[in-house]
Protein backbone atom coordinates (compact mmCIF):
# COMPACT_ATOMS: atom_id res chain seq x y z
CA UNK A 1 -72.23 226.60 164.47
CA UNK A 2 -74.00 223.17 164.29
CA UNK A 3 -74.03 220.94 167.84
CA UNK A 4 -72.21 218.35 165.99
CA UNK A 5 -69.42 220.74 164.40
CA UNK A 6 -68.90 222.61 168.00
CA UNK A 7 -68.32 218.33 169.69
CA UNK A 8 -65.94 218.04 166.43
CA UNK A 9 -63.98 221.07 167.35
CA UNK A 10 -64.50 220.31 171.47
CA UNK A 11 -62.91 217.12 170.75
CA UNK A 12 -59.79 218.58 168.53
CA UNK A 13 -58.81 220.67 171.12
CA UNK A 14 -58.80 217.93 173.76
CA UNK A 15 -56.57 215.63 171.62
CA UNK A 16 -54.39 218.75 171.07
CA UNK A 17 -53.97 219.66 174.99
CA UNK A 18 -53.18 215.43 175.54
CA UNK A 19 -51.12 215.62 172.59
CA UNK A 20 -48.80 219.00 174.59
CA UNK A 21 -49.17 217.23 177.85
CA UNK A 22 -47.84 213.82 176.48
CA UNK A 23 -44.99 215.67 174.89
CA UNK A 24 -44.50 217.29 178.20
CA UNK A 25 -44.27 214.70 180.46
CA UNK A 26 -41.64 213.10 177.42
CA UNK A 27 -39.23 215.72 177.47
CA UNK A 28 -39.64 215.97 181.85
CA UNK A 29 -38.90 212.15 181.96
CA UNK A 30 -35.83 212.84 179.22
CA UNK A 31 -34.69 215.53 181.96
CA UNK A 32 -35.20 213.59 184.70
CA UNK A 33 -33.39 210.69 182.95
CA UNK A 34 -30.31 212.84 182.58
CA UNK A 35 -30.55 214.85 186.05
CA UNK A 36 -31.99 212.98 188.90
CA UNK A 37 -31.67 209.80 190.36
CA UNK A 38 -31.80 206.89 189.21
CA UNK A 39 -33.77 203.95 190.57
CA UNK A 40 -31.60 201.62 193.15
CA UNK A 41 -31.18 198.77 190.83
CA UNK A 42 -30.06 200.74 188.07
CA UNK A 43 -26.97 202.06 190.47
CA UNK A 44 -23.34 200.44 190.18
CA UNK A 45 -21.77 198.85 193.22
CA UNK A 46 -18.61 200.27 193.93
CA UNK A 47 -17.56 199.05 197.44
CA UNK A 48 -15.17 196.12 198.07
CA UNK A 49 -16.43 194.06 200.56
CA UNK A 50 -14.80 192.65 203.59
CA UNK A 51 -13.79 189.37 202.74
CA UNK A 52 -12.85 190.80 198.86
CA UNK A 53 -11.06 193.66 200.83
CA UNK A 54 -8.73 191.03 202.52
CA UNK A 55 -7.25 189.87 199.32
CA UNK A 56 -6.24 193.89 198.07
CA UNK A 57 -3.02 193.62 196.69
CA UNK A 58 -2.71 197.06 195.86
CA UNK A 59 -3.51 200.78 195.63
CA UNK A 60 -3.31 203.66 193.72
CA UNK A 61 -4.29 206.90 194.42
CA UNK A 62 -3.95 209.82 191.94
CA UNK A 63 -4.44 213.29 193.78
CA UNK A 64 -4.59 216.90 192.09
CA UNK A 65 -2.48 218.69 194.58
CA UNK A 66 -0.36 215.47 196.27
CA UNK A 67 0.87 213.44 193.66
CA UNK A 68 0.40 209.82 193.37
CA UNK A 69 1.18 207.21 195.89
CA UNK A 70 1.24 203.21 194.91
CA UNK A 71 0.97 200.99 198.33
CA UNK A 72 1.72 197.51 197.70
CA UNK A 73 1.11 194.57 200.04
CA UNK A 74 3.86 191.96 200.05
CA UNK A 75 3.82 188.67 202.81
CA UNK A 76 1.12 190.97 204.50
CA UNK A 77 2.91 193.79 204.95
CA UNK A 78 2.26 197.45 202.94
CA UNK A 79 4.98 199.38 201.44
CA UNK A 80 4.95 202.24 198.98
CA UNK A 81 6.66 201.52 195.75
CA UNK A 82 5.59 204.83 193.44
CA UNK A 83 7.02 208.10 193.92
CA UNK A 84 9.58 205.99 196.23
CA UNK A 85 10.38 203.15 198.37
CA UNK A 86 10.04 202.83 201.50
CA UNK A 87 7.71 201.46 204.59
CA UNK A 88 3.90 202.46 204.41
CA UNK A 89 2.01 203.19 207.52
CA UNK A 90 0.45 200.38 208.25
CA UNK A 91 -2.60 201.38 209.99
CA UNK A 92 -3.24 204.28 207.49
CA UNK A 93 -3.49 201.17 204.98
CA UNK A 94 -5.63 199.34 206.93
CA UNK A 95 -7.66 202.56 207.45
CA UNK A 96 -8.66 202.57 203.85
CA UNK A 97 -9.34 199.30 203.12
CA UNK A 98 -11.85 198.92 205.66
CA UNK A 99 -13.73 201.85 204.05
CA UNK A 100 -13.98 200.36 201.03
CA UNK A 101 -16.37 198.24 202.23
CA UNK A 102 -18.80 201.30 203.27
CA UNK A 103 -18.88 202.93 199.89
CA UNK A 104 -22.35 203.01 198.27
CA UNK A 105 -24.10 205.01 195.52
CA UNK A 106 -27.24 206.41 196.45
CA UNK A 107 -28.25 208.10 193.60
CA UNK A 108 -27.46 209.14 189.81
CA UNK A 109 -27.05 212.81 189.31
CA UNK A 110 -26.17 212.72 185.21
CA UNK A 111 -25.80 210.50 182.81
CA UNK A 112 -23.07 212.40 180.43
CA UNK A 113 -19.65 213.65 181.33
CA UNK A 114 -20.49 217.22 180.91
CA UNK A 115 -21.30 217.80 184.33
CA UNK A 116 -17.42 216.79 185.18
CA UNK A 117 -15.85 220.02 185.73
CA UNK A 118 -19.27 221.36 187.60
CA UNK A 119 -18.51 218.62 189.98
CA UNK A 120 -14.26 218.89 190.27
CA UNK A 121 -14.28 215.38 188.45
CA UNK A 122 -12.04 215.86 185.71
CA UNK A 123 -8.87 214.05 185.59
CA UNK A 124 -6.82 216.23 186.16
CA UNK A 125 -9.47 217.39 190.12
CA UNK A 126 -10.39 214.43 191.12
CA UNK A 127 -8.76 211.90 193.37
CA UNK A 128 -8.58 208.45 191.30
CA UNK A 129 -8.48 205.29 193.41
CA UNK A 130 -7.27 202.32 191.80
CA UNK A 131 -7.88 199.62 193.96
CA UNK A 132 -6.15 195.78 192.73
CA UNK A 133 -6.57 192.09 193.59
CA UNK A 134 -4.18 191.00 192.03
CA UNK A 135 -4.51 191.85 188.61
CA UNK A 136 -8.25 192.17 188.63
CA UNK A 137 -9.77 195.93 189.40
CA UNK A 138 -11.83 195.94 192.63
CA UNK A 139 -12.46 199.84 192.50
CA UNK A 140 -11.41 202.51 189.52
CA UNK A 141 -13.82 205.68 190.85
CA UNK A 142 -12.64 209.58 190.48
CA UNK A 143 -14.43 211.90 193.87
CA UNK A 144 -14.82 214.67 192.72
CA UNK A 145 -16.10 217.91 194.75
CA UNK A 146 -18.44 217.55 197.79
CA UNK A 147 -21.52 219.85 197.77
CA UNK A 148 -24.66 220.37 199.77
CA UNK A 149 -26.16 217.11 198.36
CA UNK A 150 -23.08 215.30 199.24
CA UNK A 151 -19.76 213.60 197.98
CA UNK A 152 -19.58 213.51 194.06
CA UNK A 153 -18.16 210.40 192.08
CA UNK A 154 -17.51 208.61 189.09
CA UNK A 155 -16.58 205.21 187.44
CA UNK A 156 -13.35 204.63 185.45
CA UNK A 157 -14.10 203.57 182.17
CA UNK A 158 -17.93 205.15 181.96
CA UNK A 159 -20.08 208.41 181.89
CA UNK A 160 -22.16 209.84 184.56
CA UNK A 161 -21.99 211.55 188.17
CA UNK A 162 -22.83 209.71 191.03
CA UNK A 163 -23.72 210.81 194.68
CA UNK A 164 -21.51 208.83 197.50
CA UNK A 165 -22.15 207.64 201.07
CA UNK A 166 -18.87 206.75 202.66
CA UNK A 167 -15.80 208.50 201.17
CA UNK A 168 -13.92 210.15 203.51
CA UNK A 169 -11.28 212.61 201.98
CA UNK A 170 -9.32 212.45 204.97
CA UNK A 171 -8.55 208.70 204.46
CA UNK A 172 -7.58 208.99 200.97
CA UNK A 173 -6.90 212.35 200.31
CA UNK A 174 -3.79 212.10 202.78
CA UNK A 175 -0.20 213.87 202.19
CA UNK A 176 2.55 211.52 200.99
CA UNK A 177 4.75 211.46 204.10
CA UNK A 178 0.88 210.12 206.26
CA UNK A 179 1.10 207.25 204.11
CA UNK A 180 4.64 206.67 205.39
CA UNK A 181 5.73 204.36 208.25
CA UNK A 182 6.89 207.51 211.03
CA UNK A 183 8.36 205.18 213.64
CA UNK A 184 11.79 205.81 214.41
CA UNK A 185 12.29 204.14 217.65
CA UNK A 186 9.88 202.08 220.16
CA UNK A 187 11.43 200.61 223.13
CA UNK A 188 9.89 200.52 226.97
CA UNK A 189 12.08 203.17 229.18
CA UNK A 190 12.00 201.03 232.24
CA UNK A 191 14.26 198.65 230.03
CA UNK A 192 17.16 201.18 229.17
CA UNK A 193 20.60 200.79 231.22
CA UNK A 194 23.09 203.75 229.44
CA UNK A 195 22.38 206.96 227.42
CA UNK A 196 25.29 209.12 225.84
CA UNK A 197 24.61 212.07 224.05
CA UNK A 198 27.68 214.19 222.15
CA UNK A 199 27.28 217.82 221.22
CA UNK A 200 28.82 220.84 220.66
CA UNK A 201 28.25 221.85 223.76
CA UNK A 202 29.50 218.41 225.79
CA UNK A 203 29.43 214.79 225.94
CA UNK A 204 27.18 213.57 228.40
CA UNK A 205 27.43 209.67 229.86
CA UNK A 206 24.37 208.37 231.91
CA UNK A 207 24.17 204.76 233.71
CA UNK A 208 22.02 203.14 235.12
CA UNK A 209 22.44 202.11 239.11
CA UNK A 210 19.27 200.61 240.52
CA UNK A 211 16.34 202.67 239.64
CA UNK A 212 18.42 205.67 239.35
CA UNK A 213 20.52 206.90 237.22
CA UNK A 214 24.58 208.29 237.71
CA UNK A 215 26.18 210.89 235.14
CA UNK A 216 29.93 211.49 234.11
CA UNK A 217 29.80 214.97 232.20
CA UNK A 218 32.50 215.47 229.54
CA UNK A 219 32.88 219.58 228.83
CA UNK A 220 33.97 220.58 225.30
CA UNK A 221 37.16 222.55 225.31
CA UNK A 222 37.74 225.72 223.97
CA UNK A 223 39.72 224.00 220.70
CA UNK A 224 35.81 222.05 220.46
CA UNK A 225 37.95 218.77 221.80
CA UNK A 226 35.84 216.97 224.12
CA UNK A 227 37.83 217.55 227.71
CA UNK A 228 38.51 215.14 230.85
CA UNK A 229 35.52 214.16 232.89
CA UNK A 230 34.32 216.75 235.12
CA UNK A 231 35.51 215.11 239.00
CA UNK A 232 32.23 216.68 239.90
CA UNK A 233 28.80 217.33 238.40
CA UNK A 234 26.47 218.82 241.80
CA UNK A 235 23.40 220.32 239.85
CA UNK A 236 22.82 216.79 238.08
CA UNK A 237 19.24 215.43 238.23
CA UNK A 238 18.24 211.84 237.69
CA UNK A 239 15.00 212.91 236.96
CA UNK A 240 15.89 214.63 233.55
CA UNK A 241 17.21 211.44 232.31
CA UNK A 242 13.57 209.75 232.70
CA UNK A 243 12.27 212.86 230.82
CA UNK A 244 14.74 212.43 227.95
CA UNK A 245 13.37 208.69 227.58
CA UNK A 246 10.29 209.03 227.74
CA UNK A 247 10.69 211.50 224.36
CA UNK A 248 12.41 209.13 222.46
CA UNK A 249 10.82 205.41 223.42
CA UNK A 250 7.69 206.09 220.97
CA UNK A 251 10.03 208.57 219.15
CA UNK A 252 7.79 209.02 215.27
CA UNK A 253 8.89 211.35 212.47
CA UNK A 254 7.22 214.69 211.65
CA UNK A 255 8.46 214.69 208.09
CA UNK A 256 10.75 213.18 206.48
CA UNK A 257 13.99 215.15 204.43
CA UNK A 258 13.46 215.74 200.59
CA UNK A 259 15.95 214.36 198.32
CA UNK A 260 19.08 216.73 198.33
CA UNK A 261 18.47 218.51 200.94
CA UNK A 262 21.50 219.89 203.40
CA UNK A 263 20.21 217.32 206.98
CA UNK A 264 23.98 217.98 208.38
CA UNK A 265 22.81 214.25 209.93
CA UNK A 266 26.73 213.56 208.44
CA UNK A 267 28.37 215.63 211.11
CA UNK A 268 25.66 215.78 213.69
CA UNK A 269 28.07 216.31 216.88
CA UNK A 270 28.54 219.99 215.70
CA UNK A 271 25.01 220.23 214.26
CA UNK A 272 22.75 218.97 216.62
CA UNK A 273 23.96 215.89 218.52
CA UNK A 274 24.48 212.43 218.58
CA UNK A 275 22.44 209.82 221.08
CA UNK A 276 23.14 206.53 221.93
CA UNK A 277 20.35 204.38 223.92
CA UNK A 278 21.21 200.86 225.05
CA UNK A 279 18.85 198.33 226.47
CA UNK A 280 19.54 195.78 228.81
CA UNK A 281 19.57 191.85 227.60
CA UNK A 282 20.80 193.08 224.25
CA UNK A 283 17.54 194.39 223.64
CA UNK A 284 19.01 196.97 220.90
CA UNK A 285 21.40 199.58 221.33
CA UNK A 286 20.52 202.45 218.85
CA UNK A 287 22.66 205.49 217.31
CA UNK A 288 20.51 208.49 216.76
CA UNK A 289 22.49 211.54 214.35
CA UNK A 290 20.18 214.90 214.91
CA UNK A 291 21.52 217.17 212.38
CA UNK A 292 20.24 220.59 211.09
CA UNK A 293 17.02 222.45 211.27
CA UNK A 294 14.38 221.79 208.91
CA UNK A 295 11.75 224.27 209.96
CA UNK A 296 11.51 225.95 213.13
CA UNK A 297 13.20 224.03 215.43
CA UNK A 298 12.01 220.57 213.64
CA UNK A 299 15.67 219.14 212.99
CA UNK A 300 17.04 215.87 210.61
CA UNK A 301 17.65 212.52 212.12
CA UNK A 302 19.09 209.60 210.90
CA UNK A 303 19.41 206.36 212.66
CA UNK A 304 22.23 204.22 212.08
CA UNK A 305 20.82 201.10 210.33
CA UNK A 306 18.31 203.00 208.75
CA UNK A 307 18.41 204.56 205.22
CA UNK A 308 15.75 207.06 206.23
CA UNK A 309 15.93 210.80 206.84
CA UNK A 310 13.46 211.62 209.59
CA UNK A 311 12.61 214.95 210.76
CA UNK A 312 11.54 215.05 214.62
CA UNK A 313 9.75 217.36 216.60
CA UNK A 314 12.00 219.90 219.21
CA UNK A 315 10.37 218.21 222.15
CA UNK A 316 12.70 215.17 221.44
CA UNK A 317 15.83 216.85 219.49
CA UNK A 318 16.31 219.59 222.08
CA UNK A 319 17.46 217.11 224.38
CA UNK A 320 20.13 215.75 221.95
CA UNK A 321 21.29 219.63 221.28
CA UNK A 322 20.92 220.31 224.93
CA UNK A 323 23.71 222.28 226.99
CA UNK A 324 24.28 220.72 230.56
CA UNK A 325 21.74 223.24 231.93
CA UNK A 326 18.79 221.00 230.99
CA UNK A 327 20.00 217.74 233.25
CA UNK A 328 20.35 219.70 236.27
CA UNK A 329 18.07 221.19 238.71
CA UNK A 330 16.07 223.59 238.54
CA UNK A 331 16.74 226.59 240.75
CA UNK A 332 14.47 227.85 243.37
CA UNK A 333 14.78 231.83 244.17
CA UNK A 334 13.72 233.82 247.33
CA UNK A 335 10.16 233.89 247.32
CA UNK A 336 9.23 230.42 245.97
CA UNK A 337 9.57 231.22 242.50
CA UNK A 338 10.99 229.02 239.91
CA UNK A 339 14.41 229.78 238.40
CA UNK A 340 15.33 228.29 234.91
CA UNK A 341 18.29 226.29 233.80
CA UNK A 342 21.05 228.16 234.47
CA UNK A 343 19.52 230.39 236.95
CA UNK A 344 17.25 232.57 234.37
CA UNK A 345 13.94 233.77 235.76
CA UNK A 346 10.97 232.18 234.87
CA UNK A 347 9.99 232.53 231.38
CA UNK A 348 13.39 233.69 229.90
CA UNK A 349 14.23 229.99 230.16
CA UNK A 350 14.33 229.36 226.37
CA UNK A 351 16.58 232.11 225.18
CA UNK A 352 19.79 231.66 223.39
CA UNK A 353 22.51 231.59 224.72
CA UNK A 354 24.35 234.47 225.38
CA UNK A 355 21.10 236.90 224.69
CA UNK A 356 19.81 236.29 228.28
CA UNK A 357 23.00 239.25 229.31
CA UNK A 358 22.27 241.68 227.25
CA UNK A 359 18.48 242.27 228.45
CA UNK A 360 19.02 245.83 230.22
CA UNK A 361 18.06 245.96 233.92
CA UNK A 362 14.56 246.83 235.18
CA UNK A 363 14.33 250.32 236.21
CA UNK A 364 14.50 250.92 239.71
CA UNK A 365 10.79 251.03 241.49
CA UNK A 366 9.13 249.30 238.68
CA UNK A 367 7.73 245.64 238.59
């Protein structure tokens, strides 16, 4: 072959290698362009600034497995208005809303809307948040699943996945009763002058006398009639009294009863108990109706005023159920040891009543 022919061909093959690499590089840029970041001021701005965050009105949030909660904000206060009414928890709210300002994309991951179900960000798996000033939309974003190269997200209303700094799941993604307001009473102790508490077991009247307090105790007839005042009540302890307080003066709900559900809150003397607290100076003076189990030993309240059905922890509804035994002393046996209420030993101190007879005797010799 002639010099010149073998440059011809030399430079054929060189145009046909650039020619490969060019087409190449197209379709890696295409791919990249569809699969990998995209530069910072190509990315959306999601997050609601501070002073834009003060002017929220209100928010939706759509979950997969929780339902969907609306929190509106009315003279500066939240309340939820969707899948009911009632008081939100305020600092949950305010929770949020100050993480709105601390969203920010970092990075495009695709550019399509077929990636959504590799990334949980389908309608019908993601959270939505829906976040209103007034009528305008500060935030409409779906999270999606969060992976080893963090939290996934998209936009209402366009195509593509997003990576997230920022979202916390546990802010959002909270059960419907967190977003409710679980006070049920807050009152200082010290500031408390009578308790009375009506069971099936008794009525019980405490007073206040100094820094101490006096008790009548009112046994319940066999007929379930409440009886005369007992002339005498010697295992009584003041101390008890403080104990019950302290339960109920930052008293908050566990739960909250479902709608039909059997509380018993309507006949709560044979139930679980009524309690009255008053304060001095007419500071309030509060009717508390413990009714039935919910689960465990979680029981109903209602609070008279309130159109609420709470559901409290036992630490504060045992006292309201409570037979005399846990306002008196506490036994001491030979030894040292610690009796419980009622003169049980130690540790059989929570059984029912009546079961603590029928555990047999220890065998003679053994421990």
């Amino acid at each position: 072959m002639k010099q010149e022919q073998k440059l011809i061909a030399g430079v054929a093959v060189l145009v046909a290698l650039g020619v490969g690499v060019y087409v190449t590089g197209q379709k890696a840029a295409q791919d990249a362009a569809t699969h990998s970041a995209a530069g910072p001021s190509d990315l959306p701005q999601i997050k609601v600034a501070k002073d834009a965050a003060d002017k929220v009105t209100k928010i939706v949030i759509a979950n997969k497995d929780k339902g969907e909660v609306t929190l509106e904000k009315k003279d500066k206060t939240w309340s939820l208005s969707k899948p009911l009414a009632a008081s939100a928890n305020q600092k949950n709210v305010e929770d949020l809303i100050k993480n709105l300002d601390k969203l920010v994309v970092k990075s495009q991951i695709a550019k399509d809307a077929k990636s959504y179900p590799k990334y949980e960000l389908e309608d019908a798996k993601a959270v939505h948040v829906t976040v209103f000033k007034g009528e305008e939309k500060a935030l409409d974003a779906y999270f999606g699943k969060r992976g080893g190269r963090g939290q996934m997200m998209r936009i209402g209303g366009q195509d593509g996945v997003y990576l997230v700094d920022g979202y916390s799941s546990y802010l959002y993604g909270r059960d419907m009763k967190n977003w409710r307001d679980t006070d049920v009473l807050k009152f200082e102790d010290a500031n408390a002058v009578s308790v009375e508490i009506e069971n099936e077991h008794a009525k019980y009247s405490f007073s206040k006398n100094g820094e101490d307090w006096a008790a009548s105790l009112y046994p319940r007839g066999k007929t379930g009639k409440i009886a005369a005042r007992a002339k005498k009540w010697p295992k009584f302890e003041a101390a008890k009294v403080k104990d019950m307080l302290r339960a109920y003066k930052n008293l908050r709900a566990t739960d909250f009863a479902t709608k039909g559900a059997d509380t018993g809150t309507g006949d709560a003397p044979k139930t679980g108990g009524v309690v009255r607290i008053k304060l001095k100076d007419d500071a309030g003076d509060y009717t508390l109706r413990v009714g039935k189990a919910q689960e465990g030993s979680n029981r109903y309240l209602a609070k008279d005023g309130a159109d609420t059905i709470y559901v409290i922890s036992s630490w504060a509804s045992d006292w309201a159920t409570a037979e005399p035994a846990k306002f008196e002393k506490t036994e001491k046996k030979e030894g040292g040891k610690t009796a419980g209420p009622a003169g049980l030993p130690p540790g059989l101190a929570g059984l029912p009543p009546g079961l603590a007879g029928k555990i047999p005797p220890r065998p003679a010799g053994k421990k």
